[in-house]
Protein backbone atom coordinates (compact mmCIF):
# COMPACT_ATOMS: atom_id res chain seq x y z
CA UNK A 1 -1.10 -28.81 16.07
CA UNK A 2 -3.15 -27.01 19.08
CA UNK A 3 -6.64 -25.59 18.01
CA UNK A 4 -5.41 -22.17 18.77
CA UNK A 5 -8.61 -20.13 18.27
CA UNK A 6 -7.66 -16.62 18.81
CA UNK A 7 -4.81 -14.93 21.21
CA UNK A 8 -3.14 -12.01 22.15
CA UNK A 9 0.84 -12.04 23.62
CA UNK A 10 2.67 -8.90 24.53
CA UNK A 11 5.98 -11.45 24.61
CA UNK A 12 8.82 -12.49 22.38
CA UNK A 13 8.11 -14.50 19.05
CA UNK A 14 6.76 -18.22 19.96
CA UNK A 15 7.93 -19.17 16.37
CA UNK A 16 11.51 -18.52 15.38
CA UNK A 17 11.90 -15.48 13.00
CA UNK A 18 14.73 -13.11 12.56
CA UNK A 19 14.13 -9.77 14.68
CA UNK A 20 14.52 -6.78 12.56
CA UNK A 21 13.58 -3.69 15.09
CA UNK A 22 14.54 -0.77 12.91
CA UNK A 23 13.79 2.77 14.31
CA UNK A 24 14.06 5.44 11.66
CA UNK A 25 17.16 7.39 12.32
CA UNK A 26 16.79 9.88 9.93
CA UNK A 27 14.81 12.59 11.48
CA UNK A 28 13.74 14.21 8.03
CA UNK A 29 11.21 11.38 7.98
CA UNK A 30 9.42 12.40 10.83
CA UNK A 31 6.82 14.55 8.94
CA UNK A 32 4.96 14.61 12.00
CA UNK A 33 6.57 12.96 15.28
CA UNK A 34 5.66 9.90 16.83
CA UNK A 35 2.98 10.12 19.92
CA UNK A 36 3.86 8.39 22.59
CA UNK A 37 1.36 9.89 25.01
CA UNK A 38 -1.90 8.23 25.56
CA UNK A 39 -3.34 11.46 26.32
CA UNK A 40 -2.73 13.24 23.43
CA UNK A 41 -4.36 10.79 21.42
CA UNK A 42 -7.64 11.79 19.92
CA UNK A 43 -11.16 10.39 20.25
CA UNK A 44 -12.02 8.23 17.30
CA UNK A 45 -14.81 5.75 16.39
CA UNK A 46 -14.14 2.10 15.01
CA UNK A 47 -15.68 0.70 12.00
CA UNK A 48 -17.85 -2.30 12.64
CA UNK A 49 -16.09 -5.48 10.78
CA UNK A 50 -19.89 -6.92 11.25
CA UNK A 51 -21.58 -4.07 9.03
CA UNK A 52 -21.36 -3.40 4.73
CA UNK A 53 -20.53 -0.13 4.14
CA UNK A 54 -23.79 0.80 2.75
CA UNK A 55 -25.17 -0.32 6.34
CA UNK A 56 -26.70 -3.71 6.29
CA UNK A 57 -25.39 -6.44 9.05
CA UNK A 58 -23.55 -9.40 8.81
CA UNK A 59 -26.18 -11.71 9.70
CA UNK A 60 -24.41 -15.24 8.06
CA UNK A 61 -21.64 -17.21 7.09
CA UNK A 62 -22.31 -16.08 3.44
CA UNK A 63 -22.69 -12.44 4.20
CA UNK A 64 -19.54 -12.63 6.28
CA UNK A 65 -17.77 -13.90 3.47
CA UNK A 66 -19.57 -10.97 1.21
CA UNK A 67 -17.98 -8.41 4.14
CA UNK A 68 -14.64 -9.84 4.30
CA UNK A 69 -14.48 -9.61 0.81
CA UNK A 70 -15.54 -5.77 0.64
CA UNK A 71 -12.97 -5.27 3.08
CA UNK A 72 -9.88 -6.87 1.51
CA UNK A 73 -11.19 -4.66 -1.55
CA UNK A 74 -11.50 -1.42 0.96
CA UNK A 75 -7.65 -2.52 1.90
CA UNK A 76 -6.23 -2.90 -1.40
CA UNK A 77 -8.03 0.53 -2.31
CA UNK A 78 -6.77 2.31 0.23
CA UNK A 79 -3.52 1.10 1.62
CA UNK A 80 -1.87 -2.23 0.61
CA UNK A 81 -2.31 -1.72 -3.01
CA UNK A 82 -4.05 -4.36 -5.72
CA UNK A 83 -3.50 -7.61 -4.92
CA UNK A 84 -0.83 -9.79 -7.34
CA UNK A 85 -2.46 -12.04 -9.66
CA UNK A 86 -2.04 -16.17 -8.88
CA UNK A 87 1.22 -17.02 -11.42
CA UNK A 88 0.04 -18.81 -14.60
CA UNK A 89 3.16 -20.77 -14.01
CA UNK A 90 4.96 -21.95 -11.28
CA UNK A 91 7.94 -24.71 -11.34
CA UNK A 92 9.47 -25.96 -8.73
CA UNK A 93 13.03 -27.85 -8.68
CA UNK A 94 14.80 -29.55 -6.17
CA UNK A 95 18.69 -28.17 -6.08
CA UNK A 96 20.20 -30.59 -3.31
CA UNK A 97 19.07 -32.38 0.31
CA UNK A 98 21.20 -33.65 2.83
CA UNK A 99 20.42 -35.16 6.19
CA UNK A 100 21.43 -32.29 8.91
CA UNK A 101 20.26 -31.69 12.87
CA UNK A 102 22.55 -34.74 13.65
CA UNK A 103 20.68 -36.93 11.18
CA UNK A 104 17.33 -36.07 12.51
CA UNK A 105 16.35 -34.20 9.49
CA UNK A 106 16.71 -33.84 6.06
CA UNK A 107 17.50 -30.10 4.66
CA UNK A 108 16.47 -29.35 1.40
CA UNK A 109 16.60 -26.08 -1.41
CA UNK A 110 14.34 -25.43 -4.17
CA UNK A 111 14.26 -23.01 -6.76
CA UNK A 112 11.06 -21.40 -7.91
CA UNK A 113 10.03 -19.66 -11.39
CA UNK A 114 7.33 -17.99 -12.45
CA UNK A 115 7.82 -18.82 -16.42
CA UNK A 116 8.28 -21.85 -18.63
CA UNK A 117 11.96 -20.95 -19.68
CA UNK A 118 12.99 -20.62 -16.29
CA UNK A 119 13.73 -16.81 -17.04
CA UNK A 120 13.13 -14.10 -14.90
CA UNK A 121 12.55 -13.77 -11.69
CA UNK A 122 14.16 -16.67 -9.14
CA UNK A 123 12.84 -17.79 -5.36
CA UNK A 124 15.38 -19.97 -3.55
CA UNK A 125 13.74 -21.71 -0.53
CA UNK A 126 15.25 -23.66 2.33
CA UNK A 127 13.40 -26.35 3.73
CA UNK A 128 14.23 -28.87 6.77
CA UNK A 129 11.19 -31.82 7.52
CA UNK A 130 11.86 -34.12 10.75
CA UNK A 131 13.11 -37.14 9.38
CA UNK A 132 11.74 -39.81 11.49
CA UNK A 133 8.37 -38.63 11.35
CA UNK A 134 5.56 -41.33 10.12
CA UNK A 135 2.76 -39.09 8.77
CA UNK A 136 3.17 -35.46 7.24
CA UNK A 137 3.80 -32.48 9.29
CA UNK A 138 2.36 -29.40 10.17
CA UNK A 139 5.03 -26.17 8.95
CA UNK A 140 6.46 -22.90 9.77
CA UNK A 141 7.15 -20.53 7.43
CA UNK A 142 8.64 -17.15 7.15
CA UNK A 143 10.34 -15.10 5.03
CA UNK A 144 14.09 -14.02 6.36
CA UNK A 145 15.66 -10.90 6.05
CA UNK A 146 19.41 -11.54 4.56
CA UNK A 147 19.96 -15.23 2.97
CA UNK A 148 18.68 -18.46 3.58
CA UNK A 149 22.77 -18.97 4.56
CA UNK A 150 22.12 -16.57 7.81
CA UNK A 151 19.79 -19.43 9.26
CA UNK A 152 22.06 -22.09 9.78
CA UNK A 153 25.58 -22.63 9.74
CA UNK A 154 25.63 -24.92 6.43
CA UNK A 155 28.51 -24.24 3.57
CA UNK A 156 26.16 -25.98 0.71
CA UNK A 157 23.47 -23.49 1.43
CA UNK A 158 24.73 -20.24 -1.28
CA UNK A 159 25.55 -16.86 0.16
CA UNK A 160 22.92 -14.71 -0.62
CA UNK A 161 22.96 -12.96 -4.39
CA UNK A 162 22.35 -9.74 -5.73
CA UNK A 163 20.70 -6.94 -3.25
CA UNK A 164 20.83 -7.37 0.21
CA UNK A 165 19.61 -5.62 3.60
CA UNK A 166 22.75 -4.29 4.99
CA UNK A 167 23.52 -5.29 8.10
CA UNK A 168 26.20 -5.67 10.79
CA UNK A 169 28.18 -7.88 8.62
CA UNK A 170 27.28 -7.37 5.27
CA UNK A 171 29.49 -5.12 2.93
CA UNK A 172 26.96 -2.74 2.55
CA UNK A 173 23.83 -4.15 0.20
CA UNK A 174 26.15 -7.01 -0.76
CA UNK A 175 25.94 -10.23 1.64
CA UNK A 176 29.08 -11.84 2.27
CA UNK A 177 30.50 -15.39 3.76
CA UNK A 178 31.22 -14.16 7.10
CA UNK A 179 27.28 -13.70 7.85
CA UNK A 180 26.78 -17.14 7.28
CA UNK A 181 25.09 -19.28 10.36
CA UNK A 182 24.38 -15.27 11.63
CA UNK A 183 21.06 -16.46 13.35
CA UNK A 184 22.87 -18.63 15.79
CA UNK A 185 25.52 -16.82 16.63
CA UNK A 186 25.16 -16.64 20.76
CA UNK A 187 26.12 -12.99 20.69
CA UNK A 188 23.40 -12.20 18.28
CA UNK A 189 20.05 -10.20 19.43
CA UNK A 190 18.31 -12.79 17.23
CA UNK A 191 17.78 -17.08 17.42
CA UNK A 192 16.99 -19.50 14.99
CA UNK A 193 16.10 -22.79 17.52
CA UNK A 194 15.48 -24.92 14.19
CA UNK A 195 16.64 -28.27 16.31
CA UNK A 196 13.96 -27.31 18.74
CA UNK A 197 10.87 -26.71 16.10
CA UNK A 198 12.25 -29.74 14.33
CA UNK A 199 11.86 -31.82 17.34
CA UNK A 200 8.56 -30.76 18.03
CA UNK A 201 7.09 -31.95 15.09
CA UNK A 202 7.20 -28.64 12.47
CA UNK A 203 8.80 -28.70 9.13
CA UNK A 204 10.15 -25.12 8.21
CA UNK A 205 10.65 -23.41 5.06
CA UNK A 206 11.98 -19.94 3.92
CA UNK A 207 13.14 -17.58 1.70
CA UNK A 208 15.30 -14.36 1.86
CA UNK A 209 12.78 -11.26 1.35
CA UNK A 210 15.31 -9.20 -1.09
CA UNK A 211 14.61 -11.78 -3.38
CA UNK A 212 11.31 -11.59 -3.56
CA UNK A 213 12.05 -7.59 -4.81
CA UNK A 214 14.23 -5.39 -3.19
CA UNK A 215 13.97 -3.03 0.11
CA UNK A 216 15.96 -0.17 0.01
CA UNK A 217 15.82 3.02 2.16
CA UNK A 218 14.53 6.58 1.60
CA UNK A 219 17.84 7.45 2.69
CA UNK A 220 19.85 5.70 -0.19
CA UNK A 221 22.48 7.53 -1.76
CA UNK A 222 23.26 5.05 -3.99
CA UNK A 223 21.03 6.23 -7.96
CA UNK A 224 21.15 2.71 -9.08
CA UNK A 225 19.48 1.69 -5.66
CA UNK A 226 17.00 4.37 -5.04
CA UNK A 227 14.03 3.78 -3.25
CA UNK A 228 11.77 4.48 -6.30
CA UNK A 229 11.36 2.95 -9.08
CA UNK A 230 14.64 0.32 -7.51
CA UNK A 231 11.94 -1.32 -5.37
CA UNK A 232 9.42 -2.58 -7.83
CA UNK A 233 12.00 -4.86 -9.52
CA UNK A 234 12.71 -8.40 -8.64
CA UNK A 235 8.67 -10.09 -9.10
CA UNK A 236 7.68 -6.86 -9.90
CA UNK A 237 9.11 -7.71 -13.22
CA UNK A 238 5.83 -10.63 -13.80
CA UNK A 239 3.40 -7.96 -13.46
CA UNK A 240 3.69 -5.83 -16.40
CA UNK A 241 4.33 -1.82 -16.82
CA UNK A 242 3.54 -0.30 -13.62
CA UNK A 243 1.02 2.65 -14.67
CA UNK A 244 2.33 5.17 -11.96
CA UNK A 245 -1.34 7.56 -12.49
CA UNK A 246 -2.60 4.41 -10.24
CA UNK A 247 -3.10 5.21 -6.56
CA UNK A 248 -3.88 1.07 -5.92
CA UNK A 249 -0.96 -0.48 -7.27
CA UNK A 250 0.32 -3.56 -6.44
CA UNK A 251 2.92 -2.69 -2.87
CA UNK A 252 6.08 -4.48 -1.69
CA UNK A 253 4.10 -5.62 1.39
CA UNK A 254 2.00 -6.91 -1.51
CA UNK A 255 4.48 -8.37 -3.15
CA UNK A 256 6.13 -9.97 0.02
CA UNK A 257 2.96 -11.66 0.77
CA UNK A 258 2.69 -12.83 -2.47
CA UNK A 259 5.90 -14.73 -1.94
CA UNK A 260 4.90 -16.57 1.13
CA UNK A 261 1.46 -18.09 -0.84
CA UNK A 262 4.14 -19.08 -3.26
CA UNK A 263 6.07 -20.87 -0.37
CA UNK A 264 2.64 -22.29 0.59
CA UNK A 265 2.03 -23.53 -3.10
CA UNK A 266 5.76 -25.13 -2.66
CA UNK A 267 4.80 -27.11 1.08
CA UNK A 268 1.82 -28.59 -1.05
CA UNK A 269 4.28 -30.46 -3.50
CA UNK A 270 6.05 -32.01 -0.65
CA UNK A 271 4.84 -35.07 0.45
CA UNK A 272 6.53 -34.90 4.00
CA UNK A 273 4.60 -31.81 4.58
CA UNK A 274 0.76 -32.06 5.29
CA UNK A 275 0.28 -28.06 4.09
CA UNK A 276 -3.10 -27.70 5.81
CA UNK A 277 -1.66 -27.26 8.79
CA UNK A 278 0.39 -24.62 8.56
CA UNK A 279 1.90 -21.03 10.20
CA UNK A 280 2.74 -18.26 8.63
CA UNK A 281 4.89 -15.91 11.07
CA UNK A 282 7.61 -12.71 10.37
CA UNK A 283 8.71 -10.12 12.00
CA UNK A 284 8.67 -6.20 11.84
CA UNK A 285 7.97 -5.62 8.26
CA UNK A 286 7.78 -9.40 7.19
CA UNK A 287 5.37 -9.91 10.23
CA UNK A 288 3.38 -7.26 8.37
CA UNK A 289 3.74 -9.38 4.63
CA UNK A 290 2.59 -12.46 7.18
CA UNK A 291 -0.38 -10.51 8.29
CA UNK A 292 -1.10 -9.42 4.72
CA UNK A 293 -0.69 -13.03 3.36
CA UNK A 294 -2.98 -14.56 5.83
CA UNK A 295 -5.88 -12.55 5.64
CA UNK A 296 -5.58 -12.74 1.59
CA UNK A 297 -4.87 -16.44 1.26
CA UNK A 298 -7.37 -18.75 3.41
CA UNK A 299 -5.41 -22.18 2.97
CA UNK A 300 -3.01 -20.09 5.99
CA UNK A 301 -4.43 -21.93 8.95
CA UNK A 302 -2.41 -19.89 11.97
CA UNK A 303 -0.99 -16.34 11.41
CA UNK A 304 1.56 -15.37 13.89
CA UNK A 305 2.67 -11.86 13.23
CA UNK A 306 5.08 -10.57 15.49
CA UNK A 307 5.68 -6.58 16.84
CA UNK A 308 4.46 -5.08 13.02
CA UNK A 309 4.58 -1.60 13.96
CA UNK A 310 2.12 1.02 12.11
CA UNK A 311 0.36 -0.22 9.22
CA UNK A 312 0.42 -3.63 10.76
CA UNK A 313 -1.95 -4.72 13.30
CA UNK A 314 -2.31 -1.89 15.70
CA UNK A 315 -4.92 0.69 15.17
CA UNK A 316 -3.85 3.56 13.14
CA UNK A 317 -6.45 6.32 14.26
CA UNK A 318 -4.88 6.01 17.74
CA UNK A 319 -2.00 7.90 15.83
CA UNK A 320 0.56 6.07 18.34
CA UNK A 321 4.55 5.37 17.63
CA UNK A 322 4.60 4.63 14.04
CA UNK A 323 2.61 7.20 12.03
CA UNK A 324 1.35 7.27 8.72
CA UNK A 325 2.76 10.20 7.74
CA UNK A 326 6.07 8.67 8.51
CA UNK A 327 5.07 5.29 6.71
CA UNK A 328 4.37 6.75 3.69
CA UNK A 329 7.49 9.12 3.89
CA UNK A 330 10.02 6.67 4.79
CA UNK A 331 8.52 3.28 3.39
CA UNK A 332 6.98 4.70 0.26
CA UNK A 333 7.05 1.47 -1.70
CA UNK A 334 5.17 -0.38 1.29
CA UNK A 335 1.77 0.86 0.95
CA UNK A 336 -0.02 2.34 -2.32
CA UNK A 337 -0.51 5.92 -3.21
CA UNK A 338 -3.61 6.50 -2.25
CA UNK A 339 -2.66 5.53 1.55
CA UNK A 340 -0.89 9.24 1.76
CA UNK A 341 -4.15 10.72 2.24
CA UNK A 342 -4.42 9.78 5.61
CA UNK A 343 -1.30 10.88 7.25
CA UNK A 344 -3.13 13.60 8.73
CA UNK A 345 -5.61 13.41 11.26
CA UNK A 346 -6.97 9.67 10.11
CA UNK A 347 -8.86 9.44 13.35
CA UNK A 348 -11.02 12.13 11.12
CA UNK A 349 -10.25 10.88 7.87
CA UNK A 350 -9.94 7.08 7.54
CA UNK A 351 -12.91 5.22 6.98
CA UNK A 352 -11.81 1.66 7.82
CA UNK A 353 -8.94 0.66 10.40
CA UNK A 354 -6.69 -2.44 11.07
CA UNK A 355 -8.91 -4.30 13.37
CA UNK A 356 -10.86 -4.96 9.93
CA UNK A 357 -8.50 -6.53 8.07
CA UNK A 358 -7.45 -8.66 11.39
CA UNK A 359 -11.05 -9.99 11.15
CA UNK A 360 -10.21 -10.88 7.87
CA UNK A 361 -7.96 -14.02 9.24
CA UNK A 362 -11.45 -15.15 11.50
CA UNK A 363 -12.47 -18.21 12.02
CA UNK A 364 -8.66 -19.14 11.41
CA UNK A 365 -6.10 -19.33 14.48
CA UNK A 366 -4.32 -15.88 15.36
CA UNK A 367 -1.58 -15.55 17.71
CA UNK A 368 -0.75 -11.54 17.80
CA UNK A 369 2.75 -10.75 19.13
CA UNK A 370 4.72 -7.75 20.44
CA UNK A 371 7.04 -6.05 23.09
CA UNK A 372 7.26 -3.09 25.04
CA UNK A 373 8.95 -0.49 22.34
CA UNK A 374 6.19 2.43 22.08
CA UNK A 375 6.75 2.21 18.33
CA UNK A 376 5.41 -0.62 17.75
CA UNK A 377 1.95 0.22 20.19
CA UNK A 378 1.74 -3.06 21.66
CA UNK A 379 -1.57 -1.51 23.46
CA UNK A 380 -2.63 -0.87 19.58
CA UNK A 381 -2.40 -4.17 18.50
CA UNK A 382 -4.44 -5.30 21.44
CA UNK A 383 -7.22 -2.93 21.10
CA UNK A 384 -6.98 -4.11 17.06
CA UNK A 385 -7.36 -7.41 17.33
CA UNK A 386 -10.15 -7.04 20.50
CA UNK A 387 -12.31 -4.42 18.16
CA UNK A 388 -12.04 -7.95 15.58
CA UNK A 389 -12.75 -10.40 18.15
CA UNK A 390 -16.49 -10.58 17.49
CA UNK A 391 -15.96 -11.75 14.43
CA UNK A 392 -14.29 -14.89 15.24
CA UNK A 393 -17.44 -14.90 18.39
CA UNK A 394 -19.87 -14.51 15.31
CA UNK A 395 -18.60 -17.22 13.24
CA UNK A 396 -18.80 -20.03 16.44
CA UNK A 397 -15.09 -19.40 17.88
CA UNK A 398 -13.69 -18.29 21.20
CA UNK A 399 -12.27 -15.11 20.51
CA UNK A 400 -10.55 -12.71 22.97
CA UNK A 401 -12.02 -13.18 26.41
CA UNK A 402 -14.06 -9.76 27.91
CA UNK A 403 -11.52 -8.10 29.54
């Protein structure tokens, strides 16, 4: 794997994940419009990643592990929502493997509990590992948007179960057989080049996101599937009561996160797989579960996270494309209460911004993707992960070049 200290793309994914671009139809959810002029937006002043809140500076490795730590605290405060406890259990168990790719690799699916009796809450994941290889691999992993059975076009891999994205070819939130092998369907917006990763030398594992717990919209009509309290089921369910006077609780993005440490926890029980070297990568909202994931769990060792949008890895005080106020109207369940408070004005009002929790990856490799749709402020992300670049400068990497 390259020693990919820190980078900025404005291209398409290098990683294969499923493209989600969703722009919110529903104008209701604007509560205030989207900016797309660069001259409307506002003067604002960037929190130093290098300095405690209470004003001292960064000044060591220890102390930047003090600061990093205040800040994932400052995050889960204020936006992302409590962090999900480690499971007390975790099994693992191999359903089937077959060799696939022409005989070059071996495809595999696991179940994953959280609890002794196997009740509860269920993650199926989907792994391939080169099979000629002669030590362990590095892997890819992601979280997918409609069934592991959209990736490939593979009739022993089950059609995706209970609530489901809807999609083009779904029957509304139910997934059906016709959407299997969707991600390499020629025609399709989206690619899944698994031969090509495969032959490079990656393993690759994932895991349909609506299993994790459910995503539905603020415009569901549907009582049984509303957006509240419908979305804090699935692994919600391992977590206790939710106590809804909390303004920090635990967050879908949260919980989506969550999931991919859990696929992590899975690579290290596979002795094809050499886990330390590893990428996480998503897309749209999953690239922002990616981003999450990586700066909470350090064993990630490369975080691609590709066009996140708002509340992602652009800057939110530069109040361009996707706005708070229309994160917290339309994707309530994404951040925690408490996150509301800065819909207006945050270039006034928020005391932290997303270039901190980017420095929150450092010294680990970053590779920050995006494309030219004003909503998701491709110049944002850049200016994000530039404001965090010192960090990765402070702790003995590269970082983004002066430019």
């Amino acid at each position: 794997m390259k020693k990919l200290m820190f980078a900025f793309a404005s291209a398409a994914c290098a990683f294969a994940v499923q493209a989600e671009t969703v722009f919110v139809q529903d104008r209701d959810v604007f509560v205030d419009p989207p900016n797309y002029d660069e001259s409307k937006i506002a003067p604002y002043t960037l929190e130093d990643p290098l300095t405690f809140v209470d004003g001292r500076k960064v000044k060591t490795a220890a102390d930047w592990a003090e600061r990093r730590k205040e800040i994932l605290g400052i995050f889960a405060k204020e936006m992302y929502g409590e962090e999900p406890p480690k499971p007390d259990t975790l099994i693992t168990e191999l359903q089937d493997e077959k060799e696939t790719v022409d005989g070059y690799a071996i495809r595999r699916q696991y179940k994953m509990w959280f609890r002794a009796d196997k009740s509860g809450p269920c993650i199926n994941w989907i792994v391939w590992v080169p099979k000629f290889a002669k030590k362990p691999v590095p892997v890819i992993s992601f979280l997918n948007y409609r069934g592991n059975h959209e990736l490939v076009f593979d009739k022993d891999i089950p059609v995706q179960q209970g609530w489901t994205r809807s999609g083009p070819k779904t029957d509304g939130n139910k997934s059906a057989e016709r959407t299997r092998g969707a991600q390499q369907d020629p025609n399709s917006p989206t690619d899944f080049p698994l031969g090509t990763i495969l032959a490079r030398g990656y393993a690759v594992m994932s895991a349909c996101y609506c299993e994790v717990s459910p995503d539905p919209t603020s415009a569901e009509k549907n009582p049984a599937f509303r957006q509240v309290p419908f979305a804090y089921t699935g692994v919600f369910e391992l977590w206790g009561k939710r106590d809804n006077s909390r303004t920090d609780n635990i967050t879908s993005l949260g919980a989506w996160a969550w999931a991919l440490s859990r696929g992590l926890d899975l690579a290290e029980r596979i002795p094809e797989i050499d886990a330390r070297k590893n990428v996480v990568t998503g897309c749209s909202r999953l690239g922002k579960a990616a981003f999450i994931a990586a700066a909470r769990d350090e064993r990630f060792t490369v975080c691609v996270p590709n066009q996140t949008g708002g509340g992602g890895v652009p800057l939110a005080k530069r109040d361009y494309g996707e706005n708070i106020s229309t994160e917290n109207r339309a994707f309530t369940h994404w951040y925690c209460r408490a996150y509301a408070k800065y819909a207006k004005e945050p270039w006034k009002t928020m005391p932290f911004d997303q270039h901190m929790f980017v420095a929150c990856i450092a010294p680990r490799a970053l590779l920050v993707e995006g494309f030219g749709s004003k909503w998701f402020d491709a110049k944002g992300e850049f200016l994000s992960v530039k404001a965090a670049s010192p960090v990765w400068k402070f702790l003995g990497k590269s970082g983004l070049p002066d430019v």
